[in-house]
PDB file of N, CA and C in Angstrom:
ATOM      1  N   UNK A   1       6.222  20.369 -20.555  1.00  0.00           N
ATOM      2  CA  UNK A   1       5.798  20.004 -19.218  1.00  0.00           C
ATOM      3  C   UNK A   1       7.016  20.074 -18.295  1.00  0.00           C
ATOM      4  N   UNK A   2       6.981  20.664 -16.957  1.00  0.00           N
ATOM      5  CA  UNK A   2       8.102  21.056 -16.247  1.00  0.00           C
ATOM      6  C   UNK A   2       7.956  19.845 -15.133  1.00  0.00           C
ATOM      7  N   UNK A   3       8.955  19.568 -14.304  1.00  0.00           N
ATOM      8  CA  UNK A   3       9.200  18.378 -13.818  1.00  0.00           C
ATOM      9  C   UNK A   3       8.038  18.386 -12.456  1.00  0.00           C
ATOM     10  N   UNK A   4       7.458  19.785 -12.326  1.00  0.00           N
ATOM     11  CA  UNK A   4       6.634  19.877 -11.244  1.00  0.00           C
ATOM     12  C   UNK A   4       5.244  19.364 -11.850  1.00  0.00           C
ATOM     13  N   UNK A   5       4.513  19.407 -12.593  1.00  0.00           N
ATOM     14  CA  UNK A   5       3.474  18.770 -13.322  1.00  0.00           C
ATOM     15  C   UNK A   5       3.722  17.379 -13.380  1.00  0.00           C
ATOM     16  N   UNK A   6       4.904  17.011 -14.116  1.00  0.00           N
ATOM     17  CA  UNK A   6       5.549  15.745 -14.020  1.00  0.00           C
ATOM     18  C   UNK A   6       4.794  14.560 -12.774  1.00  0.00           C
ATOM     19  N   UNK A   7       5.600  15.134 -12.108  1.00  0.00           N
ATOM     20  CA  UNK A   7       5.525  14.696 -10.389  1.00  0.00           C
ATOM     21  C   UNK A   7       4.193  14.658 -10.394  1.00  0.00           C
ATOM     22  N   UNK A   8       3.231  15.895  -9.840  1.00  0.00           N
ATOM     23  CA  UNK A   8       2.172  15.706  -9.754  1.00  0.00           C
ATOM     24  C   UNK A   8       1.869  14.873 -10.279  1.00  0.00           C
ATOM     25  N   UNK A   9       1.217  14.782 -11.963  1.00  0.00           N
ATOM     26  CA  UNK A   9       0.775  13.629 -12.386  1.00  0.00           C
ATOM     27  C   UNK A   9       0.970  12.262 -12.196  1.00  0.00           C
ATOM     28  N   UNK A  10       2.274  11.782 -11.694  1.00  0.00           N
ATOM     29  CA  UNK A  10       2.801  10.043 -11.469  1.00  0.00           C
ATOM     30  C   UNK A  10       1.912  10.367 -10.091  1.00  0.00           C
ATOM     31  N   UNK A  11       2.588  11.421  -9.213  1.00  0.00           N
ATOM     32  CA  UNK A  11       1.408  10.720  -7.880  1.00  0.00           C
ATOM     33  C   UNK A  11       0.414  10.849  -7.814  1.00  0.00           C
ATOM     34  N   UNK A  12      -0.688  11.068  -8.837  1.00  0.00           N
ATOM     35  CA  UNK A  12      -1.448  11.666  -9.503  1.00  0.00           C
ATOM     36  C   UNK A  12      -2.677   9.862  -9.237  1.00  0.00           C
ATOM     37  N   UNK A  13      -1.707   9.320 -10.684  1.00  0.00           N
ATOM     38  CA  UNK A  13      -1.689   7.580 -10.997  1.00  0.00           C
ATOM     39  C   UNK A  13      -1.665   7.248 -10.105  1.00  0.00           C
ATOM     40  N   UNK A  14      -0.512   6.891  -9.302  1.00  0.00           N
ATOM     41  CA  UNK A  14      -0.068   6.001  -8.279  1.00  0.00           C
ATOM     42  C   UNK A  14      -1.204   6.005  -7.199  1.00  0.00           C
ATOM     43  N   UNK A  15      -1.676   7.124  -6.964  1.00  0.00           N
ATOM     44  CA  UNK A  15      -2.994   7.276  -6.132  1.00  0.00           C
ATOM     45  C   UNK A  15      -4.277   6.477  -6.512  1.00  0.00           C
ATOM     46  N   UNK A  16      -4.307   6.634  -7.654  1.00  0.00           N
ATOM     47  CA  UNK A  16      -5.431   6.293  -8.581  1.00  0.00           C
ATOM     48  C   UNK A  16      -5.190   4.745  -8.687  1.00  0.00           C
ATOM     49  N   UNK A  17      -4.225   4.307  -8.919  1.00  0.00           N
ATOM     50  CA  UNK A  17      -4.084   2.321  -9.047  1.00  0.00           C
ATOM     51  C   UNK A  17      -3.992   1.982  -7.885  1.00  0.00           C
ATOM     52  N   UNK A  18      -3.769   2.761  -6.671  1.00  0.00           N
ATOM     53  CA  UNK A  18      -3.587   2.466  -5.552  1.00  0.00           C
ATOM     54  C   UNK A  18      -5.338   2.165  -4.485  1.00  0.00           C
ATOM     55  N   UNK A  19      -6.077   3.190  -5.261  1.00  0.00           N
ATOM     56  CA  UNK A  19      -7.074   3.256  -4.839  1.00  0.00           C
ATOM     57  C   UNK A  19      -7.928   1.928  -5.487  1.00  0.00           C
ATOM     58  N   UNK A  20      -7.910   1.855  -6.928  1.00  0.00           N
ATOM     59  CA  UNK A  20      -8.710   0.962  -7.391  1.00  0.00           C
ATOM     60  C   UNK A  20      -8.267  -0.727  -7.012  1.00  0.00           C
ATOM     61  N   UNK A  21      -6.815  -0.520  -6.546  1.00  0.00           N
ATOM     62  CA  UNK A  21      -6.200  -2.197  -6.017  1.00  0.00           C
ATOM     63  C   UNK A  21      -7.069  -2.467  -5.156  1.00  0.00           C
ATOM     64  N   UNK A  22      -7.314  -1.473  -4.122  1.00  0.00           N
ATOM     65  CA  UNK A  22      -7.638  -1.613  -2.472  1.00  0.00           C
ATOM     66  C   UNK A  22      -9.461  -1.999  -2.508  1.00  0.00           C
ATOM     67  N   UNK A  23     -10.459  -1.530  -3.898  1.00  0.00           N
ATOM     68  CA  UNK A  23     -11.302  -1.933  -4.057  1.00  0.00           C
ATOM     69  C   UNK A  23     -11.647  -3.219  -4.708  1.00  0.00           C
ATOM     70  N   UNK A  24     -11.123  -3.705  -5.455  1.00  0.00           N
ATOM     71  CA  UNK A  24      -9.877  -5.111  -5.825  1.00  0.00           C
ATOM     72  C   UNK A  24     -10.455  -6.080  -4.699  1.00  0.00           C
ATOM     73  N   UNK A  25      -9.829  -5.718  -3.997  1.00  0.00           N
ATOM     74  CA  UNK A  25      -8.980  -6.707  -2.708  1.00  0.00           C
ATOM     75  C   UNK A  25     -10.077  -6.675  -2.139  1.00  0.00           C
ATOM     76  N   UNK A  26     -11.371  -5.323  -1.156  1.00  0.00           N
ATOM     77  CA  UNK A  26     -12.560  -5.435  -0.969  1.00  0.00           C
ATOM     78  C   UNK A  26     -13.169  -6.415  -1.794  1.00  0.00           C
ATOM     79  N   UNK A  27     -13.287  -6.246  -2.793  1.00  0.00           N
ATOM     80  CA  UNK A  27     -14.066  -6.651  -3.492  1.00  0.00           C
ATOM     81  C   UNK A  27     -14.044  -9.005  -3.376  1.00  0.00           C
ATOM     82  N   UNK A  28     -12.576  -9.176  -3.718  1.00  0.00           N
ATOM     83  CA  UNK A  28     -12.459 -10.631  -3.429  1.00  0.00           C
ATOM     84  C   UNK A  28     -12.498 -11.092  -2.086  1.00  0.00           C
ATOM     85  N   UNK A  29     -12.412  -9.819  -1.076  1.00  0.00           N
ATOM     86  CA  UNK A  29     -12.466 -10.645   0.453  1.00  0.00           C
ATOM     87  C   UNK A  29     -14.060 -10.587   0.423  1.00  0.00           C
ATOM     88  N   UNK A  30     -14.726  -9.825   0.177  1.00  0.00           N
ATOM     89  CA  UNK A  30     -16.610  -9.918   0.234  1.00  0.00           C
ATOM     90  C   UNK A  30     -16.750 -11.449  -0.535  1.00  0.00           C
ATOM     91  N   UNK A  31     -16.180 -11.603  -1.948  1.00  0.00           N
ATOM     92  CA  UNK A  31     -16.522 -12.832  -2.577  1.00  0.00           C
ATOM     93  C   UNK A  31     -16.461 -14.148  -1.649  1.00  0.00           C
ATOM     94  N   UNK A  32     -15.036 -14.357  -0.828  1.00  0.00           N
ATOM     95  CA  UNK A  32     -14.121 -14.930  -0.443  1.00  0.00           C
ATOM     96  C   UNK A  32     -15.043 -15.647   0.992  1.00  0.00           C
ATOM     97  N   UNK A  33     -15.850 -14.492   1.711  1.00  0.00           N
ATOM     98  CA  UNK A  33     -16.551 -14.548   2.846  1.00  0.00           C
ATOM     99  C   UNK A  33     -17.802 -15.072   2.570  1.00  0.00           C
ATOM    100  N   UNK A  34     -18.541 -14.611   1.062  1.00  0.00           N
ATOM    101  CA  UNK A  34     -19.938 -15.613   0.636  1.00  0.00           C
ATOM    102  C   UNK A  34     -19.574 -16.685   0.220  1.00  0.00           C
ATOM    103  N   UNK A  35     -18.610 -17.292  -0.507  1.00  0.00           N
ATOM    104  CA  UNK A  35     -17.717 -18.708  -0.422  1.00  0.00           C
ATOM    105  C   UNK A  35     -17.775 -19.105   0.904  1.00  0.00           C
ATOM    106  N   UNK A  36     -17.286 -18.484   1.668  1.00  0.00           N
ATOM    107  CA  UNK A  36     -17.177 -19.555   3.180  1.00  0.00           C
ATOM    108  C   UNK A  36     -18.498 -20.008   3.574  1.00  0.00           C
ATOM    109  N   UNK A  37     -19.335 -18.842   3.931  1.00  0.00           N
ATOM    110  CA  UNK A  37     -20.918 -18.838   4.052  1.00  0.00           C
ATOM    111  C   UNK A  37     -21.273 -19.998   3.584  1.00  0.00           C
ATOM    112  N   UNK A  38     -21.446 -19.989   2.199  1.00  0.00           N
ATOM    113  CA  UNK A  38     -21.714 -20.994   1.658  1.00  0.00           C
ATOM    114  C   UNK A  38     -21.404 -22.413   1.611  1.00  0.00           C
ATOM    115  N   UNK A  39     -20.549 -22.719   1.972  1.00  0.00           N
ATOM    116  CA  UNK A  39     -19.828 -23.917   2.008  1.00  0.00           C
ATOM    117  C   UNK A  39     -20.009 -24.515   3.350  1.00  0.00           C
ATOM    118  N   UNK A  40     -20.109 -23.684   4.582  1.00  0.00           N
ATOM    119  CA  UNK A  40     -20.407 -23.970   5.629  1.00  0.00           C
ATOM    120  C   UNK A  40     -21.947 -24.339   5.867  1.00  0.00           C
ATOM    121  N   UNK A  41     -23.403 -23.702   4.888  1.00  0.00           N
ATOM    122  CA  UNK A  41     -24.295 -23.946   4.903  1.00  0.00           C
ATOM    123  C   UNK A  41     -24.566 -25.564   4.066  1.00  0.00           C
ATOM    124  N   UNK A  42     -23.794 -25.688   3.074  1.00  0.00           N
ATOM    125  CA  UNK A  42     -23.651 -26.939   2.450  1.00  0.00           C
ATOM    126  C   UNK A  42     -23.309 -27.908   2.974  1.00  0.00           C
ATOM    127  N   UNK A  43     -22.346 -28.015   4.194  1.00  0.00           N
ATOM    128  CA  UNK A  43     -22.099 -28.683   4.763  1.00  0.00           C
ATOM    129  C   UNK A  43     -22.631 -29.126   5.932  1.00  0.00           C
ATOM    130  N   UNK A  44     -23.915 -28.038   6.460  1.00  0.00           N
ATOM    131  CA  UNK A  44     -24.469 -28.031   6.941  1.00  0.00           C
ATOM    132  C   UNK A  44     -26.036 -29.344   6.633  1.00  0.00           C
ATOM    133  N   UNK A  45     -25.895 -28.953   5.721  1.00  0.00           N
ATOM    134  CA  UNK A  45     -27.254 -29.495   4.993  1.00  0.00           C
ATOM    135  C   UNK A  45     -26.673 -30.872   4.684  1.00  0.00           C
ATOM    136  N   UNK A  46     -25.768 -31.407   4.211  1.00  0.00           N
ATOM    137  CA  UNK A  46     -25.133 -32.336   4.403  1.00  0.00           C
ATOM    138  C   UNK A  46     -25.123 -33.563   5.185  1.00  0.00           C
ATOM    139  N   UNK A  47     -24.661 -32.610   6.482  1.00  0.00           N
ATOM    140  CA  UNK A  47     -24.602 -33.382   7.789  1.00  0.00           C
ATOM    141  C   UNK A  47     -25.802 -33.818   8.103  1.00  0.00           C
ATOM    142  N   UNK A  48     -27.184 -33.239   8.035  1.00  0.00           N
ATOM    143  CA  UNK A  48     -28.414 -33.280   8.620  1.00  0.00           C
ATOM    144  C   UNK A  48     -28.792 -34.119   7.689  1.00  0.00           C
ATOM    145  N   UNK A  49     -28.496 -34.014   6.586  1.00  0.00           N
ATOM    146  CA  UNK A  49     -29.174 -35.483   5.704  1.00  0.00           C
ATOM    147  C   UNK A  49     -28.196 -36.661   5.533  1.00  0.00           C
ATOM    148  N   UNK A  50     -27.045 -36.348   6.509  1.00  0.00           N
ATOM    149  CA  UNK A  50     -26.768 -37.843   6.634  1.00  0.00           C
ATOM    150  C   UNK A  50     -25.331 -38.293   5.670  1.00  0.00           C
ATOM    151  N   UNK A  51     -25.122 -37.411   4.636  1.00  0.00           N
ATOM    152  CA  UNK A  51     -24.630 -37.816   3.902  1.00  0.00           C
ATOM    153  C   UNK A  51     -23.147 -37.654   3.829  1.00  0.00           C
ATOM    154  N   UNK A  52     -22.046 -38.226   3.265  1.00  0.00           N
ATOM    155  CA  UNK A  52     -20.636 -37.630   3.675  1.00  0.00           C
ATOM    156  C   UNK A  52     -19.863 -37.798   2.168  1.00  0.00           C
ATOM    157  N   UNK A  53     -18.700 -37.648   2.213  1.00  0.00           N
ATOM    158  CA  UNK A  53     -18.125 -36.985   0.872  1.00  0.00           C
ATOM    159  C   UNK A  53     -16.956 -38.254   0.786  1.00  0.00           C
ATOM    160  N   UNK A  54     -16.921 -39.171   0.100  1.00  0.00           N
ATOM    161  CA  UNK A  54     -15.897 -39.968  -0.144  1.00  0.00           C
ATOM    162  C   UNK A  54     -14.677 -39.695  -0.745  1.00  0.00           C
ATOM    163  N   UNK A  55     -13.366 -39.923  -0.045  1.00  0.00           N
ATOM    164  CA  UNK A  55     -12.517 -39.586   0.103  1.00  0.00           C
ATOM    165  C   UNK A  55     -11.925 -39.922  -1.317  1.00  0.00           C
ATOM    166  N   UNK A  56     -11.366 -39.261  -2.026  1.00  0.00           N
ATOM    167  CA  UNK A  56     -11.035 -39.500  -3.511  1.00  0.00           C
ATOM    168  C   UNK A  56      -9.466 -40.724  -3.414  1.00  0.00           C
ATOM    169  N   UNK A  57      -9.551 -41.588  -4.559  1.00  0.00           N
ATOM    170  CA  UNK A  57      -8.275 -42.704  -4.610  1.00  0.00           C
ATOM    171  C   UNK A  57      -7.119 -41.467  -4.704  1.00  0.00           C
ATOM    172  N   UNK A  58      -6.089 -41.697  -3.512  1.00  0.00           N
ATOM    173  CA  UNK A  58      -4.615 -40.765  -3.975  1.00  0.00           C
ATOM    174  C   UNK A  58      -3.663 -41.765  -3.513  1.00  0.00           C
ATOM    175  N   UNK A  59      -3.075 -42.095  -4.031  1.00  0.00           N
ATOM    176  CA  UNK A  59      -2.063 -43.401  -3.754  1.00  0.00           C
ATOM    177  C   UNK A  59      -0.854 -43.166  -3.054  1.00  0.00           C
ATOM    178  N   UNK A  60      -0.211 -41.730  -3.975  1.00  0.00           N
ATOM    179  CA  UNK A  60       0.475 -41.039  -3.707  1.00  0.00           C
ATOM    180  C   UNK A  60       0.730 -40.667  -2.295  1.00  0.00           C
ATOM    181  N   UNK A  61      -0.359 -40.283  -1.961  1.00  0.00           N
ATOM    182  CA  UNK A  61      -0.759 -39.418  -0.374  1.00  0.00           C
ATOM    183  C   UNK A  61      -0.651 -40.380   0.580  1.00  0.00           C
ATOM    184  N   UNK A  62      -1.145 -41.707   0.468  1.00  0.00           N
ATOM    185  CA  UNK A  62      -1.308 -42.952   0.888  1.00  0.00           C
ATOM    186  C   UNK A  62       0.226 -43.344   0.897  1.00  0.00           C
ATOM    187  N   UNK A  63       1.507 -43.641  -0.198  1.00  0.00           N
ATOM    188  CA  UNK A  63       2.925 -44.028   0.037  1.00  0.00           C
ATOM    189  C   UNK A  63       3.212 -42.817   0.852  1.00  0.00           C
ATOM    190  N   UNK A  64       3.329 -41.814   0.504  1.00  0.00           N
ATOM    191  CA  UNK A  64       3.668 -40.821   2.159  1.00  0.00           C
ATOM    192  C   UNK A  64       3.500 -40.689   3.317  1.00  0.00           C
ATOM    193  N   UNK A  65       2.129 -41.252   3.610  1.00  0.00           N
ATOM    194  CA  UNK A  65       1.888 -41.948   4.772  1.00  0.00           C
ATOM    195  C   UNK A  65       2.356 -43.036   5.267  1.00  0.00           C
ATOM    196  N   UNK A  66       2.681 -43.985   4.545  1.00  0.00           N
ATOM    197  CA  UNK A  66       3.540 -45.364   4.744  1.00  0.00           C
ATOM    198  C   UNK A  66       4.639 -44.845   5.201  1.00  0.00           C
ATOM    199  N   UNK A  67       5.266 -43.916   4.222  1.00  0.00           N
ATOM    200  CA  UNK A  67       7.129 -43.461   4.511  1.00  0.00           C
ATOM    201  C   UNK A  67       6.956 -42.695   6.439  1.00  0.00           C
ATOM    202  N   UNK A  68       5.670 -42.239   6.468  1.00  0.00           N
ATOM    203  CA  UNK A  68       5.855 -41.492   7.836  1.00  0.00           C
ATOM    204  C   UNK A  68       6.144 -39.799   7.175  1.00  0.00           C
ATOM    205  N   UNK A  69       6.120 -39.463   6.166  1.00  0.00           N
ATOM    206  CA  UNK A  69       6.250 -38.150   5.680  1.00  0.00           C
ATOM    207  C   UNK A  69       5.084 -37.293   5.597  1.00  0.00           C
ATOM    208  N   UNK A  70       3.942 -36.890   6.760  1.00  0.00           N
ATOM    209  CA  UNK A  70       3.024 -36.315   6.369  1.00  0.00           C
ATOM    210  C   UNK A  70       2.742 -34.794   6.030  1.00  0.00           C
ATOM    211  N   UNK A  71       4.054 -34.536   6.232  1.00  0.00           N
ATOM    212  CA  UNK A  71       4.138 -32.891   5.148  1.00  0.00           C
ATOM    213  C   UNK A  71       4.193 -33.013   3.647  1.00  0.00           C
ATOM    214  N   UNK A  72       4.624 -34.411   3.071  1.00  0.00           N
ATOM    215  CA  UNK A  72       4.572 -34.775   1.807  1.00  0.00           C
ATOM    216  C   UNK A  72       3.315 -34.542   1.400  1.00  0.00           C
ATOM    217  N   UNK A  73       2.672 -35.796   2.309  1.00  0.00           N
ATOM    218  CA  UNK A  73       1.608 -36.215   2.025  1.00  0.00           C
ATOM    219  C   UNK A  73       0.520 -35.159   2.029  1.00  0.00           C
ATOM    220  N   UNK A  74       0.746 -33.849   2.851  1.00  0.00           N
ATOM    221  CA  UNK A  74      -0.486 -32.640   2.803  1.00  0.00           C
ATOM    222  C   UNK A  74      -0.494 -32.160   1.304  1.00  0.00           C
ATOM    223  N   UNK A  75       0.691 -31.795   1.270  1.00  0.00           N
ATOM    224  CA  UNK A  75       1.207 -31.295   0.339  1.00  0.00           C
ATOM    225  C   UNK A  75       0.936 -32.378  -0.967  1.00  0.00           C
ATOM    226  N   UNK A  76       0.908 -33.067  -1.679  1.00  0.00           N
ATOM    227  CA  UNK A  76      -0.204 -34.346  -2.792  1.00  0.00           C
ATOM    228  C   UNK A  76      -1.210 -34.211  -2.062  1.00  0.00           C
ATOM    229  N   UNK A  77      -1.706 -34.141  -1.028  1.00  0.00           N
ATOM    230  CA  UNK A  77      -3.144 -33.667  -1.414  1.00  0.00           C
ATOM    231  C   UNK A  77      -3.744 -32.485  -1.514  1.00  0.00           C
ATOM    232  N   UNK A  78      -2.837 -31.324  -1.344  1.00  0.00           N
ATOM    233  CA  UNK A  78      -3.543 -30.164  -2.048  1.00  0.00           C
ATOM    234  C   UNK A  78      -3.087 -29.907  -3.241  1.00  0.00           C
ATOM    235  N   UNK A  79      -2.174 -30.654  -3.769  1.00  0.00           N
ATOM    236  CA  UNK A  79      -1.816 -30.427  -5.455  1.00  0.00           C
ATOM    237  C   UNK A  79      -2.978 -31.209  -5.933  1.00  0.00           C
ATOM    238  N   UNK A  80      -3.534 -32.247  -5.446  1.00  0.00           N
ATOM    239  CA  UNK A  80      -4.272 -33.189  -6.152  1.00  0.00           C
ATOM    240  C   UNK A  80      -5.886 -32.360  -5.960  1.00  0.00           C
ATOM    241  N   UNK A  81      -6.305 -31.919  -4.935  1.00  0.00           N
ATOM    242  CA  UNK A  81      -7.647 -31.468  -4.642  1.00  0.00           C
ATOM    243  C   UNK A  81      -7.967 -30.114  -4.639  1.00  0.00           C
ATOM    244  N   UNK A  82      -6.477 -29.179  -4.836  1.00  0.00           N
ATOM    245  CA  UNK A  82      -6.900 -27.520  -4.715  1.00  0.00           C
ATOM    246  C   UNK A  82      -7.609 -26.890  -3.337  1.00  0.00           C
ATOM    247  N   UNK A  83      -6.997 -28.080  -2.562  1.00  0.00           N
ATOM    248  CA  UNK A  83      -7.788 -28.037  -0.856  1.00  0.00           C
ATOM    249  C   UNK A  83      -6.504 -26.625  -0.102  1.00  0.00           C
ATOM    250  N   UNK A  84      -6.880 -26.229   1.067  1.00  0.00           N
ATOM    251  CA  UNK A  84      -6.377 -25.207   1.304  1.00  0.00           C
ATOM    252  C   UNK A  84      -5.672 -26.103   2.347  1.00  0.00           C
ATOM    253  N   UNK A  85      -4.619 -25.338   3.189  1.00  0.00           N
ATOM    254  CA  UNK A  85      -3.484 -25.896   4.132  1.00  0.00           C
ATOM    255  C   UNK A  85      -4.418 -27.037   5.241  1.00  0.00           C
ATOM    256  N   UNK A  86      -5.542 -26.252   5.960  1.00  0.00           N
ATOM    257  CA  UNK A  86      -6.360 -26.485   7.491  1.00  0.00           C
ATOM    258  C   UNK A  86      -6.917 -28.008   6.644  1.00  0.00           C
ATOM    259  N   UNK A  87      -7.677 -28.030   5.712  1.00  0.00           N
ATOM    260  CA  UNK A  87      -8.596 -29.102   5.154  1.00  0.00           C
ATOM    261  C   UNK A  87      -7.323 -29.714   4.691  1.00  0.00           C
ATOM    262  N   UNK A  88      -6.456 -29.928   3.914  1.00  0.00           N
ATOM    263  CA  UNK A  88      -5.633 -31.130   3.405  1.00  0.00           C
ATOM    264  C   UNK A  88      -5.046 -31.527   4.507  1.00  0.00           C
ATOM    265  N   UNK A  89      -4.726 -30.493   6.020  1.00  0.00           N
ATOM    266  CA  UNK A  89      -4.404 -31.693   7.151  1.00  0.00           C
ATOM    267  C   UNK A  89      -5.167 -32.352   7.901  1.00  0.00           C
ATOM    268  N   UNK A  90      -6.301 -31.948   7.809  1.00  0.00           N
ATOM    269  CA  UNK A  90      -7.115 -32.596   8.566  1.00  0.00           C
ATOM    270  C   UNK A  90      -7.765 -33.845   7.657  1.00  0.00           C
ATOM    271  N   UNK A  91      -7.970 -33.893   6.447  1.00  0.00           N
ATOM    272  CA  UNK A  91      -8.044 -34.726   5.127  1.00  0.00           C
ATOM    273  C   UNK A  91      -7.256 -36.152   5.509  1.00  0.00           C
ATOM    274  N   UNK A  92      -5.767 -35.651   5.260  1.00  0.00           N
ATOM    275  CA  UNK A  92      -4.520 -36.754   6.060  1.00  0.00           C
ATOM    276  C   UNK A  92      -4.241 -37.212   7.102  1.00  0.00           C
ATOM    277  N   UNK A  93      -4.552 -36.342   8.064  1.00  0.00           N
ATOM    278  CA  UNK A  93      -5.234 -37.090   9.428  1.00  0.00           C
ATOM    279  C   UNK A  93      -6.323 -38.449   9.708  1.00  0.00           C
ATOM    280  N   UNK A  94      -7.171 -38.056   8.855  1.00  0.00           N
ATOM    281  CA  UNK A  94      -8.035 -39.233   8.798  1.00  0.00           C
ATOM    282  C   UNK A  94      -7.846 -40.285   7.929  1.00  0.00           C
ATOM    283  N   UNK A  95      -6.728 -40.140   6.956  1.00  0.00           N
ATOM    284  CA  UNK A  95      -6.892 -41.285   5.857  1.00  0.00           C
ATOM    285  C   UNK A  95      -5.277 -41.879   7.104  1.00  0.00           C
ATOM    286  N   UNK A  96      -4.786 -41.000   7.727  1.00  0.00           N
ATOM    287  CA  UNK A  96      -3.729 -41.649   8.578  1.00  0.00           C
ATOM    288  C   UNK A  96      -3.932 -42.030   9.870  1.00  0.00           C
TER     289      UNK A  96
END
């Protein structure tokens, strides 16, 4: 095989993993967007029946708030809840 085949073939691949990443990535932002959908309809249904979501015991999150540290404190509560940046501050906002 001469270095011109060579070549071809890597950009050959590189095209080819490049292409299937980018359907990948389609693929989890479609997931990513029926997650939101969803969660927003749940919360929807929620609200109209009245009902609300009790704030889980974090003690932790709670002494960070005492210290006045509420970047700590976002931060223990998205280690603790797997909550995303917007919801763990607005989360700490209200327990502060």
């Amino acid at each position: 095989m001469d270095y011109g085949t060579l070549s071809l073939a890597l950009v050959v691949l590189v095209a080819v993993g490049w292409v299937g990443s980018a359907g990948i990535q389609r693929q989890v932002a479609r997931v990513e967007r029926r997650l939101d959908r969803t969660e927003r309809k749940l919360d929807l249904v929620l609200a109209h029946l009245g009902i609300t979501e009790p704030e889980a015991e974090m003690p932790e999150v709670h002494a960070y708030l005492l210290k006045g540290q509420k970047i700590q404190a976002i931060k223990a509560y998205r280690e603790r809840t797997g909550a995303g940046l917007k919801e763990a501050k607005e989360a700490v906002e209200r327990l502060g």
